[in-house]
Protein backbone atom coordinates (compact mmCIF):
# COMPACT_ATOMS: atom_id res chain seq x y z
CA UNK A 1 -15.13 5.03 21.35
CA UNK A 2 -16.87 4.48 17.90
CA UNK A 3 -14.42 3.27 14.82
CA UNK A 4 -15.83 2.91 11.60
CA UNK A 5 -14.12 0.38 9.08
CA UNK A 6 -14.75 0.90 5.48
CA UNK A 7 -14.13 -2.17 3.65
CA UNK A 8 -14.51 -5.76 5.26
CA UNK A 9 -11.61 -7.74 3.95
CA UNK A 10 -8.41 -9.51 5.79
CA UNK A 11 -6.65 -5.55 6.56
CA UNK A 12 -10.54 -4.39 8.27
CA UNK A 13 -10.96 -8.06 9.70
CA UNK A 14 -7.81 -7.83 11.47
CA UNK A 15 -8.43 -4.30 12.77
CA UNK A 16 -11.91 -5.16 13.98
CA UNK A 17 -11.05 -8.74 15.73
CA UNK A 18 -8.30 -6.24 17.90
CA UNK A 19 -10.44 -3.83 18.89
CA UNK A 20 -13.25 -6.30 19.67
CA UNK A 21 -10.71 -8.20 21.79
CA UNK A 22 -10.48 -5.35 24.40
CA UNK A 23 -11.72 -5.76 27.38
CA UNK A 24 -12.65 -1.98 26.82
CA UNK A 25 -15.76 -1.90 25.16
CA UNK A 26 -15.42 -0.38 22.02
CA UNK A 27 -18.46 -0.02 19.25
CA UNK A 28 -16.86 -1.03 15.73
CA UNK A 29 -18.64 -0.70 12.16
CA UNK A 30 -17.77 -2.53 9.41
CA UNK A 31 -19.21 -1.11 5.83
CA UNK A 32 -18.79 -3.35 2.72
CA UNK A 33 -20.47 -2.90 -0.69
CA UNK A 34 -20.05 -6.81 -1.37
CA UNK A 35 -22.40 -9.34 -0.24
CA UNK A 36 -19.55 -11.24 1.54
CA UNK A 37 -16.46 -11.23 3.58
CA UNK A 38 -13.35 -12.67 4.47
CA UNK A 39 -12.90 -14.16 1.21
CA UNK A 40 -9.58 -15.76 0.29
CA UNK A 41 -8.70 -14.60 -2.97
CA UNK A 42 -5.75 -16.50 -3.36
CA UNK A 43 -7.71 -19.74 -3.45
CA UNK A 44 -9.49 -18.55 -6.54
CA UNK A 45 -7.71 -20.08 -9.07
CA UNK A 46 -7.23 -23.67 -6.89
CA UNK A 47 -10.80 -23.59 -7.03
CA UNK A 48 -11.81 -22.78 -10.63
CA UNK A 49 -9.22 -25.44 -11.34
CA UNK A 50 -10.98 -27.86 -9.60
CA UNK A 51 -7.83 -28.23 -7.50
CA UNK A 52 -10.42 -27.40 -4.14
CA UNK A 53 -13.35 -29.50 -3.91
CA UNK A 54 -15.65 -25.78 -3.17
CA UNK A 55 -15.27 -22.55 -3.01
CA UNK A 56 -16.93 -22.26 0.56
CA UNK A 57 -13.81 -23.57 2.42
CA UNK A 58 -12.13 -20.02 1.18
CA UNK A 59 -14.08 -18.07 3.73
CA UNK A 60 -12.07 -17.52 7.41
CA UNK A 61 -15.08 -15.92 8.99
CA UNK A 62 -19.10 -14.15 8.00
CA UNK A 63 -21.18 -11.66 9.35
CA UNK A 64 -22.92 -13.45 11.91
CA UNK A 65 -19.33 -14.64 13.79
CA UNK A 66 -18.62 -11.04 13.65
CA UNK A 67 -21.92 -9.75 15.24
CA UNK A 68 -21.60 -12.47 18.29
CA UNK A 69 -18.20 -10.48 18.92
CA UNK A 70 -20.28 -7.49 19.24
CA UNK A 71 -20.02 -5.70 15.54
CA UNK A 72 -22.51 -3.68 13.19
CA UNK A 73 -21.85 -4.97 10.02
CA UNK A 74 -23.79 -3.86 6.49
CA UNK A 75 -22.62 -5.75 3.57
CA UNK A 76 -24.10 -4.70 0.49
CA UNK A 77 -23.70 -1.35 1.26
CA UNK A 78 -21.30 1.74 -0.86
CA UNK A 79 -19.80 4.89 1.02
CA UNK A 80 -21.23 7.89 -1.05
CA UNK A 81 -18.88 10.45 1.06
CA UNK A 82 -17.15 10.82 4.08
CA UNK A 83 -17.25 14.71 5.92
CA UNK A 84 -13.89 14.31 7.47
CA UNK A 85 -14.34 17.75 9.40
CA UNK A 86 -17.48 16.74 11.34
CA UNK A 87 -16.92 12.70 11.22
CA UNK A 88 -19.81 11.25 8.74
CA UNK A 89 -19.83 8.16 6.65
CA UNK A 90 -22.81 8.71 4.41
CA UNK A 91 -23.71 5.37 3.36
CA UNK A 92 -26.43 3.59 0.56
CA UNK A 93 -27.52 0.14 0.17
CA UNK A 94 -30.90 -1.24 -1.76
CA UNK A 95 -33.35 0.37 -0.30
CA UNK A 96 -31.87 3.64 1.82
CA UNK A 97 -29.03 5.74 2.91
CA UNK A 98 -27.56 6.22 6.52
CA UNK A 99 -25.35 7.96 7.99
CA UNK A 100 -22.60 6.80 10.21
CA UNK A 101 -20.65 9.00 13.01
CA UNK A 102 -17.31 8.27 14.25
CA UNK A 103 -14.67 8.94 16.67
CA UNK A 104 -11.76 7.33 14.62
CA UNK A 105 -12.33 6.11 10.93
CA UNK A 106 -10.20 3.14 9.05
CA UNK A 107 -9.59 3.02 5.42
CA UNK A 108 -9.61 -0.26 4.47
CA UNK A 109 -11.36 0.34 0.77
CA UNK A 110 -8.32 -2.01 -0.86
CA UNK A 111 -7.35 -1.93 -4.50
CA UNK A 112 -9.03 -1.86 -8.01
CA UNK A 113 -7.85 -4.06 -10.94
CA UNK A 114 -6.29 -1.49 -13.85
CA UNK A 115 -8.65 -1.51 -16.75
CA UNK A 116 -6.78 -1.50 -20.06
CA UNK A 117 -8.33 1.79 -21.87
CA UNK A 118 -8.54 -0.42 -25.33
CA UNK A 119 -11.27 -0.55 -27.68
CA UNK A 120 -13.99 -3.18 -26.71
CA UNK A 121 -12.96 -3.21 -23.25
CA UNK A 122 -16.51 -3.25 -22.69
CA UNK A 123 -17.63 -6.18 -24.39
CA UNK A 124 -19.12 -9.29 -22.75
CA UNK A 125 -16.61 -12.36 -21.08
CA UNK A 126 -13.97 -9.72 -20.45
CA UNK A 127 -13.37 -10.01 -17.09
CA UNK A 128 -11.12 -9.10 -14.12
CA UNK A 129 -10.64 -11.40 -11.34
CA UNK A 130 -10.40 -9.73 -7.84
CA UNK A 131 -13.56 -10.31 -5.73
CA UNK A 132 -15.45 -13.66 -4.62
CA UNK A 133 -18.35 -12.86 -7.24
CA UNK A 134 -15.22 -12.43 -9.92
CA UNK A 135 -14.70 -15.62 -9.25
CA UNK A 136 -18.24 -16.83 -9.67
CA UNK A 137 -18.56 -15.35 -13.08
CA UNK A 138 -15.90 -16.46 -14.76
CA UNK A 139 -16.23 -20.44 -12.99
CA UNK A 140 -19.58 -20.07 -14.68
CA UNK A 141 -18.63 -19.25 -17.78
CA UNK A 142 -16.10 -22.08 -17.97
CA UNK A 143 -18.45 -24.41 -17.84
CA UNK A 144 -19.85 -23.23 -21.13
CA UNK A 145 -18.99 -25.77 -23.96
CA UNK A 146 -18.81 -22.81 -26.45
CA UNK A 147 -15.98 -20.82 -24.22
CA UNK A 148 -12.59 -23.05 -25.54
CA UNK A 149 -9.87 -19.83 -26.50
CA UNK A 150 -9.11 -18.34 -23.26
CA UNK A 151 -7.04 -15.00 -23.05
CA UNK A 152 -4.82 -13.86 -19.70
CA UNK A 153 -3.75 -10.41 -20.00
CA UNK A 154 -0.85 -9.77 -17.48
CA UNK A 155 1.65 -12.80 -16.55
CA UNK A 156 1.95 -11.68 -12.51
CA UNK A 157 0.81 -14.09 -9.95
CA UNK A 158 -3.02 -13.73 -10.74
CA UNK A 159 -2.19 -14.38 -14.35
CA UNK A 160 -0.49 -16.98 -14.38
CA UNK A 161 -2.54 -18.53 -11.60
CA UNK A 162 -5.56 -18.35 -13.74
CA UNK A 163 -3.85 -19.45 -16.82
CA UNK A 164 -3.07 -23.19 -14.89
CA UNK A 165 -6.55 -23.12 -13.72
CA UNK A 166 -8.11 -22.26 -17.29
CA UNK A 167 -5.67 -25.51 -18.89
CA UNK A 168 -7.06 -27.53 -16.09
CA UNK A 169 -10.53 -26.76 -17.27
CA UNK A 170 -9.55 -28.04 -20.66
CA UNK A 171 -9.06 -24.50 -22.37
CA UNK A 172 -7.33 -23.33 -25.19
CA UNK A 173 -5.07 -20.44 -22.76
CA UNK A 174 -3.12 -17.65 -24.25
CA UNK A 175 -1.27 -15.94 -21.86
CA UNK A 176 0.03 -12.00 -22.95
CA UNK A 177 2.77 -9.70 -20.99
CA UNK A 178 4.43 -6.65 -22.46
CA UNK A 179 7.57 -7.84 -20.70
CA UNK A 180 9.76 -10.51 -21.97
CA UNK A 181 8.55 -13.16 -19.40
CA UNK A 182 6.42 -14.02 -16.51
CA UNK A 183 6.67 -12.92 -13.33
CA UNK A 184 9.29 -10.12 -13.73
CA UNK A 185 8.31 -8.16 -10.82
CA UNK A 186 8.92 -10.99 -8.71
CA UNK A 187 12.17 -12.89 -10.10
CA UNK A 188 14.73 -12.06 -12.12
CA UNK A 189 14.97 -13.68 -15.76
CA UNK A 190 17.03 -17.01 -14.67
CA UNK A 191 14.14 -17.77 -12.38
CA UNK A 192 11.57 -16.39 -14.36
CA UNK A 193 12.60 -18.49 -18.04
CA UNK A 194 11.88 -21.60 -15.83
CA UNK A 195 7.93 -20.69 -15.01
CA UNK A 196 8.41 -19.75 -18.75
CA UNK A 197 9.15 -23.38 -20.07
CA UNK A 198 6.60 -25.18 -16.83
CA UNK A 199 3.48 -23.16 -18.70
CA UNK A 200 4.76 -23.70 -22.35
CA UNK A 201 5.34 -27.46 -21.47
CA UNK A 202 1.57 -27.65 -19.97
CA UNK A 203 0.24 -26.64 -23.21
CA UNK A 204 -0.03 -22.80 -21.97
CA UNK A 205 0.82 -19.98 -25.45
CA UNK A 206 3.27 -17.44 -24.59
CA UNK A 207 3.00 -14.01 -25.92
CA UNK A 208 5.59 -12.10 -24.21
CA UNK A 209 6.18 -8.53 -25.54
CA UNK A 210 2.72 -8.36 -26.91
CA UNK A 211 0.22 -5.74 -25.51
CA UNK A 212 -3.44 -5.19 -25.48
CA UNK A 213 -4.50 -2.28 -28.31
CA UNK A 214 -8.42 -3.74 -29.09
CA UNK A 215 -10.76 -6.16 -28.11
CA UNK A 216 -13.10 -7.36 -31.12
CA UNK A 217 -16.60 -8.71 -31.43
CA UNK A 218 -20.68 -8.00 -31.68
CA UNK A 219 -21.73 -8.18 -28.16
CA UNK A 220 -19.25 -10.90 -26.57
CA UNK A 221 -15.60 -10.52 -27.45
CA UNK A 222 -14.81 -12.92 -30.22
CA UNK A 223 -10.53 -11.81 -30.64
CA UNK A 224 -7.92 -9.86 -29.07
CA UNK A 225 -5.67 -7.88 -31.23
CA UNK A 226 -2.11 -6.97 -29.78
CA UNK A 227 0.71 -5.07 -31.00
CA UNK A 228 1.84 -8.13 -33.00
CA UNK A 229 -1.13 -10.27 -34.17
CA UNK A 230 -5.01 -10.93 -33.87
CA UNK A 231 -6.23 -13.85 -31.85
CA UNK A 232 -9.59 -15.62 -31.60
CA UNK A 233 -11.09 -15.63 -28.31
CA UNK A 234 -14.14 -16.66 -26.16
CA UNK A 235 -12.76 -15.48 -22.62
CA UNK A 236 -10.57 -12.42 -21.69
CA UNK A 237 -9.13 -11.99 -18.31
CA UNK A 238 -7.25 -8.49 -17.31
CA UNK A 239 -4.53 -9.47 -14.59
CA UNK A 240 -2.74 -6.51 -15.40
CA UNK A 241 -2.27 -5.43 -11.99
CA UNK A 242 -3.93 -2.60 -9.44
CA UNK A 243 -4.03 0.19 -8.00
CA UNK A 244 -5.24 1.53 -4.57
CA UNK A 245 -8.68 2.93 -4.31
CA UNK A 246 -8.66 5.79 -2.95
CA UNK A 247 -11.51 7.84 -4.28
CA UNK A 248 -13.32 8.50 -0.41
CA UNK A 249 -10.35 10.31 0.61
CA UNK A 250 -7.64 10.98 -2.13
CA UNK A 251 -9.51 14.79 -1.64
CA UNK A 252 -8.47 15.23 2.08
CA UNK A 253 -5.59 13.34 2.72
CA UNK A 254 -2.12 13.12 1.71
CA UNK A 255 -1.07 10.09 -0.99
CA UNK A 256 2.02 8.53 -2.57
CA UNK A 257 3.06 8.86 -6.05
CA UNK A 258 0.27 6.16 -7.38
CA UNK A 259 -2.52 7.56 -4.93
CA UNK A 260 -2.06 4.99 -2.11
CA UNK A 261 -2.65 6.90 1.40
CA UNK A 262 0.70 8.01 3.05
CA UNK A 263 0.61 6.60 6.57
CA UNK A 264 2.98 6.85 9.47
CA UNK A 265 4.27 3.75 11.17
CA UNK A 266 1.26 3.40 13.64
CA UNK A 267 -0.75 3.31 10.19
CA UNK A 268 -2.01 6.30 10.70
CA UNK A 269 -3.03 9.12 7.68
CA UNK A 270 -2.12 12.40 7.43
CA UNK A 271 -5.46 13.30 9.29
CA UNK A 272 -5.01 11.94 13.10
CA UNK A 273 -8.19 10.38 13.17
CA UNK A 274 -8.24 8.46 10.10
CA UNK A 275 -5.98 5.26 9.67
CA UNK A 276 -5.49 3.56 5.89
CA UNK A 277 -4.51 -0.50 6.29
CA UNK A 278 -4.24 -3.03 3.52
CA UNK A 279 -3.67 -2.04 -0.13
CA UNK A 280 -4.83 1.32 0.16
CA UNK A 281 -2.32 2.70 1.75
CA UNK A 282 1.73 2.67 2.07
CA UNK A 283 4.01 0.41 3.54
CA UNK A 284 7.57 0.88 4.44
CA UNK A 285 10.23 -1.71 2.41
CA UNK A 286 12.95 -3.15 4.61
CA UNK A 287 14.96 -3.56 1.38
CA UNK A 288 14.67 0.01 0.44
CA UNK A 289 14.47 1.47 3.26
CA UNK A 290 11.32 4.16 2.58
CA UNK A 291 7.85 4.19 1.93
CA UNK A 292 6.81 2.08 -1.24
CA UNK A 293 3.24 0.08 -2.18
CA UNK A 294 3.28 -3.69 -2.13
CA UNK A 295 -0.25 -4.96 -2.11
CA UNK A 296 0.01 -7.90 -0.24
CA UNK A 297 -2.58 -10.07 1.97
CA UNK A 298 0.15 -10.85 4.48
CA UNK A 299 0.98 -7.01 4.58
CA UNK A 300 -3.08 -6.38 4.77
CA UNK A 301 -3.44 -8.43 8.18
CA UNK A 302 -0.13 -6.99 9.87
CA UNK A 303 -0.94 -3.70 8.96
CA UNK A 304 -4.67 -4.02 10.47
CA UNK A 305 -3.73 -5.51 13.41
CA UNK A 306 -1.01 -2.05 13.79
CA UNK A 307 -4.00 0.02 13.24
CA UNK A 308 -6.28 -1.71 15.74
CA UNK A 309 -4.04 -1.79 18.61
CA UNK A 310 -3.20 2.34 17.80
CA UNK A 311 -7.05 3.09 18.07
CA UNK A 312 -7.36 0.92 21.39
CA UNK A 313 -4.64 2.91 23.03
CA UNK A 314 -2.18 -0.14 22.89
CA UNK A 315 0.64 1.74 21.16
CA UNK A 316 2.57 -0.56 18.71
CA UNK A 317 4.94 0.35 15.42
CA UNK A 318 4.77 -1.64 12.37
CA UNK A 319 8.38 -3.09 11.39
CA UNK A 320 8.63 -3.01 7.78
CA UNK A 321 8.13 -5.87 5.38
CA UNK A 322 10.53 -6.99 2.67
CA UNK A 323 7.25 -8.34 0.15
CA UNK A 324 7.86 -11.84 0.69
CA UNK A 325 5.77 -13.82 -1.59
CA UNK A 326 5.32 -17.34 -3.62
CA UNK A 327 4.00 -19.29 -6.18
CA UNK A 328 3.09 -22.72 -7.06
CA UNK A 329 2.38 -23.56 -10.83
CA UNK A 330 2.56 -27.20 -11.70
CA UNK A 331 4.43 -28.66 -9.30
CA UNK A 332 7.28 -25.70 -9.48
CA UNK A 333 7.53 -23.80 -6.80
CA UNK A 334 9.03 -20.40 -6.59
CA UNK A 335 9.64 -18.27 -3.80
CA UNK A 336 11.26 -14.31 -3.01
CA UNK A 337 11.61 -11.64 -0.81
CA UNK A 338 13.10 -7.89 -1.42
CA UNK A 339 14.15 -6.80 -4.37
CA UNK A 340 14.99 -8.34 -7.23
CA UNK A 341 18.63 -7.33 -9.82
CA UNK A 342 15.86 -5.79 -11.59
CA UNK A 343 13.92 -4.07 -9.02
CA UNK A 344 17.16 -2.95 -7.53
CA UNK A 345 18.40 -1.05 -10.38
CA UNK A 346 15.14 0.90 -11.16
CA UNK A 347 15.64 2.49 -7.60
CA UNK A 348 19.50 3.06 -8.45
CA UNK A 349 21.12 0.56 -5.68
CA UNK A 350 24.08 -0.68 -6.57
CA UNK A 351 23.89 -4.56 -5.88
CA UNK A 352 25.63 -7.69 -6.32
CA UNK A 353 24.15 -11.11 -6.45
CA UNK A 354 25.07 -14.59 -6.06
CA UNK A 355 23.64 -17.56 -7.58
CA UNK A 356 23.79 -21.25 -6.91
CA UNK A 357 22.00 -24.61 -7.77
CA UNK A 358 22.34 -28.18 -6.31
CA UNK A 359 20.10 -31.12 -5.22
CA UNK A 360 18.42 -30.52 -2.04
CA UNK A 361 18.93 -33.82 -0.41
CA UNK A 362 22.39 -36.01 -0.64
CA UNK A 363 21.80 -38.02 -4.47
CA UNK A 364 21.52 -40.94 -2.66
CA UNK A 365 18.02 -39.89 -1.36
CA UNK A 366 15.45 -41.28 -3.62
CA UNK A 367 13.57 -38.35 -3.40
CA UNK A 368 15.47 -35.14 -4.53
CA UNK A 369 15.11 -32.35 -6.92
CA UNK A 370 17.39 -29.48 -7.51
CA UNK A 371 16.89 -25.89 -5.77
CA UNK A 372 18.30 -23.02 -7.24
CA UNK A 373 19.36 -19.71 -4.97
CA UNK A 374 20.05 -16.42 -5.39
CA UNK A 375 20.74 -13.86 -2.72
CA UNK A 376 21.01 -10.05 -3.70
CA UNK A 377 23.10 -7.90 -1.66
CA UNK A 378 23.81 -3.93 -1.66
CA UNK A 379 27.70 -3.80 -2.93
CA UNK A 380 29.22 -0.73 -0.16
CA UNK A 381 27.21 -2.04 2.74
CA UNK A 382 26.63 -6.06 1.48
CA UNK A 383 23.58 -6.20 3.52
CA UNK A 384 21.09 -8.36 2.14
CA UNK A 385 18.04 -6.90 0.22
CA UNK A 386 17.05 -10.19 -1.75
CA UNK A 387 16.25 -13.51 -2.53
CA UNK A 388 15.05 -15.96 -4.75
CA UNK A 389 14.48 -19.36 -4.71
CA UNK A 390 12.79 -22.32 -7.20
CA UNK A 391 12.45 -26.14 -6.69
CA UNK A 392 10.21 -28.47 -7.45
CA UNK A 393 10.55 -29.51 -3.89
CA UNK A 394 9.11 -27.29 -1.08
CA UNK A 395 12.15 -25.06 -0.35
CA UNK A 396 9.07 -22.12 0.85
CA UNK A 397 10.31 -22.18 4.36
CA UNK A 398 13.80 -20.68 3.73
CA UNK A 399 12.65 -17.55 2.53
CA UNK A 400 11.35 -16.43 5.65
CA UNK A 401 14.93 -16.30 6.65
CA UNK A 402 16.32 -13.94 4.01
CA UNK A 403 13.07 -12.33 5.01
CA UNK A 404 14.45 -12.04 9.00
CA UNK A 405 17.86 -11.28 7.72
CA UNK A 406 16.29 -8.52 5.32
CA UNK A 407 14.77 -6.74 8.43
CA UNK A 408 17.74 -6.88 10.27
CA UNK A 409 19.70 -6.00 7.83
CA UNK A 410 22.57 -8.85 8.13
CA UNK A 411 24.91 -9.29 5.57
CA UNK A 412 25.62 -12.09 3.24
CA UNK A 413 29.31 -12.26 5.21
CA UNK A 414 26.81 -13.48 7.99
CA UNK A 415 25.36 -16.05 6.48
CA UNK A 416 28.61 -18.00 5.17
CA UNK A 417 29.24 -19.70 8.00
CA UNK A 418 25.43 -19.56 9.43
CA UNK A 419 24.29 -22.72 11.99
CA UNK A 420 22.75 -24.80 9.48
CA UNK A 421 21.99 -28.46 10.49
CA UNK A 422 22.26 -31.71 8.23
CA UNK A 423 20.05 -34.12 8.02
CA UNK A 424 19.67 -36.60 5.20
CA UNK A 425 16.16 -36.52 4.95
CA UNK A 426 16.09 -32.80 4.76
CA UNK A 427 18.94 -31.30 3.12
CA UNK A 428 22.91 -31.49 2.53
CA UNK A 429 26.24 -31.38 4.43
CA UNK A 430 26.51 -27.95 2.53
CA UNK A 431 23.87 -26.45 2.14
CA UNK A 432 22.48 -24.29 -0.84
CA UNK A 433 22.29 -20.88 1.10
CA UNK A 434 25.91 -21.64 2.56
CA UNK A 435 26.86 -22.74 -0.57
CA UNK A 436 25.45 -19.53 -2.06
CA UNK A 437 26.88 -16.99 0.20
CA UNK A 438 30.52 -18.67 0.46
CA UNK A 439 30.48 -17.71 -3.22
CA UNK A 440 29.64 -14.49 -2.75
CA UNK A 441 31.73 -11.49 -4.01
């Protein structure tokens, strides 16, 4: 059996090492239009803030590993088309086109950063930040003595990760979000006012409730002007999210309501021999039980690995996720999982929530900081859909619990009198998520 895989990041990696793992022998393409694969995004901003010594430790695998396993791989290389009915990739690189057959295709074409439709949005240093050679650019621009005024557009996790890696380059950052403070599709506002006052306090300018109308300048943008104010500027980047890219098939097969391709729980599309992994396509929410889009490189890899044992013949159903996520800005750290009070209310669930906040450690440990909690729960059935956490110690670990207890859907009853040790070192006799759900409604 021949599979094609269009697009060779961590959701078509982790299709292609399954199916190359058979002892069945089974002939796998990989087509990518970048020059490189396997690149870890998330370690962008660690190293254009100099937090990384290089950018080469951000790579898990290259071409050549891949063709020892027994894969065709063309980097460099765009898919024109694809003629679903007879089974053709047509394909163009440099210097010629090909043509590809297959037996079973897989979508793994990712998403595409949302381009603010502004005036000047095509001027020079306005940048988005998404691919390895993003990442290039803009690290080479920085090291321009003339580039000081640095504007992030969009305070999500990119934005905001950028904006601490811009002030540790020694620039003048502006960071803008039309909501009313950072991260507010992740945490609610009493986690959220906290990243608020790390990035102020580290020099970073707020400029919450301002949006993008123009960019200004001759050839390289020189200001942004919002709804509020103008600003000078020598560097924009657009963080202002994505969206899936779905231009090879949005034509032929079915989508969701922002164009990601529906899939079934096998990740397969609403044509049998074409699968969709990573952020083109849907994924179903533990919280909300349903289809939704959360692009997500943890979601990416589970969801190739679904696809790749489907097309082998090893039959195996993704669970679910719950969008489980975290940030480190610094020194806080912030963690969550399902929905937010927020999030919860735009999809009309009627929720409660409970909050808490104490040292993590006894105060007679030397080393302690406070961790604040909060666990959302659904108000008729009380079965967990949320969490939050924030410390300035490492509290990540926990969340993968409310993530477990998400899936299952326990309640936060369940979780009152929970089998939580004590340890000194570690934590205290009552501990913050007992602590939390005891007070529970």
């Amino acid at each position: 059996m021949k599979t094609v895989i269009i697009g060779a990041n961590h959701a078509g990696i982790a299709a292609a090492n399954v199916l190359l793992s058979q002892e069945t022998g089974h002939e796998v393409v990989m087509i990518d239009k970048n020059s490189t694969l396997s690149y870890l995004g998330c370690g962008t901003a660690l190293w254009v803030g100099r937090q990384i010594d290089s950018y080469e430790e951000l790579f898990y695998t290259n071409k050549e590993e891949f063709e020892k396993k027994g894969a065709q791989i063309s980097l460099e290389t765009e898919v024109e088309m694809i003629d679903f009915c007879n089974k053709k990739v047509y394909c163009k690189n440099q210097t010629e086109t090909s043509c590809e057959t297959y037996d079973k295709l897989i979508l793994a074409t990712g998403s595409r950063p949302i381009s603010p439709n502004v005036p000047g949005k095509d001027l020079k240093n306005i940048h988005f930040l998404k691919s390895f050679q993003d990442g290039k650019t803009i690290d080479s621009i920085l090291d321009c003595t003339d580039v000081q005024n640095v504007a992030v557009v969009g305070a999500g996790y990119i934005g905001v990760e950028i904006a601490e890696a811009m002030q540790r380059r020694g620039k003048n950052v502006h960071l803008f979000d039309g909501e009313s403070g950072a991260l507010s599709s992740y945490y609610d506002p009493e986690f959220s006012t906290k990243m608020d006052q790390t990035l102020a306090d580290h020099g970073i300018k707020l400029h919450f409730g301002e949006i993008a109308t123009a960019y200004k300048g001759r050839e390289t943008v020189e200001a942004i002007v919002t709804n509020k104010q103008e600003y000078p500027v020598d560097l924009v980047i657009n963080a202002i999210g994505f969206l899936p890219n779905n231009t090879l098939g949005k034509n032929h097969l079915e989508t969701f309501k922002n164009g990601a391709y529906f899939v079934d729980a096998t990740q397969q599309t609403s044509d049998p021999d074409v699968y969709a992994v990573g952020d083109c396509a849907t994924i179903y929410s533990n919280a909300l039980q349903k289809e939704t889009y959360i692009a997500l490189a943890t979601n990416a890899v589970r969801s190739g690995i679904v696809a790749g044992h489907n097309i082998a013949g090893i039959h195996l159903n993704a669970i679910g996720v719950q969008g489980s996520n975290g940030i480190s800005i610094f020194g806080l750290h912030m963690v969550s999982t399902g929905l937010t009070v927020k999030a919860a209310g735009k999809f009309d669930m009627d929720v409660l929530y409970t909050d808490y906040e104490d040292y993590q450690k006894p105060t007679f440990m030397k080393e302690n900081e406070k961790v604040q909690i909060r666990i959302v729960y659904e108000k008729a059935t009380r079965r967990i859909v949320g969490a939050q956490l924030s410390s300035k110690m490492d509290v990540s670990m926990a969340i993968h619990m409310f993530s477990l207890a998400i899936q299952k859907q326990a309640t936060i009853d369940e979780l009152k009198l929970l089998d939580i040790f004590f340890l000194p070192h570690f934590n205290q006799p009552y501990n913050y998520i007992t602590m939390a759900a005891l007070a529970a409604e």
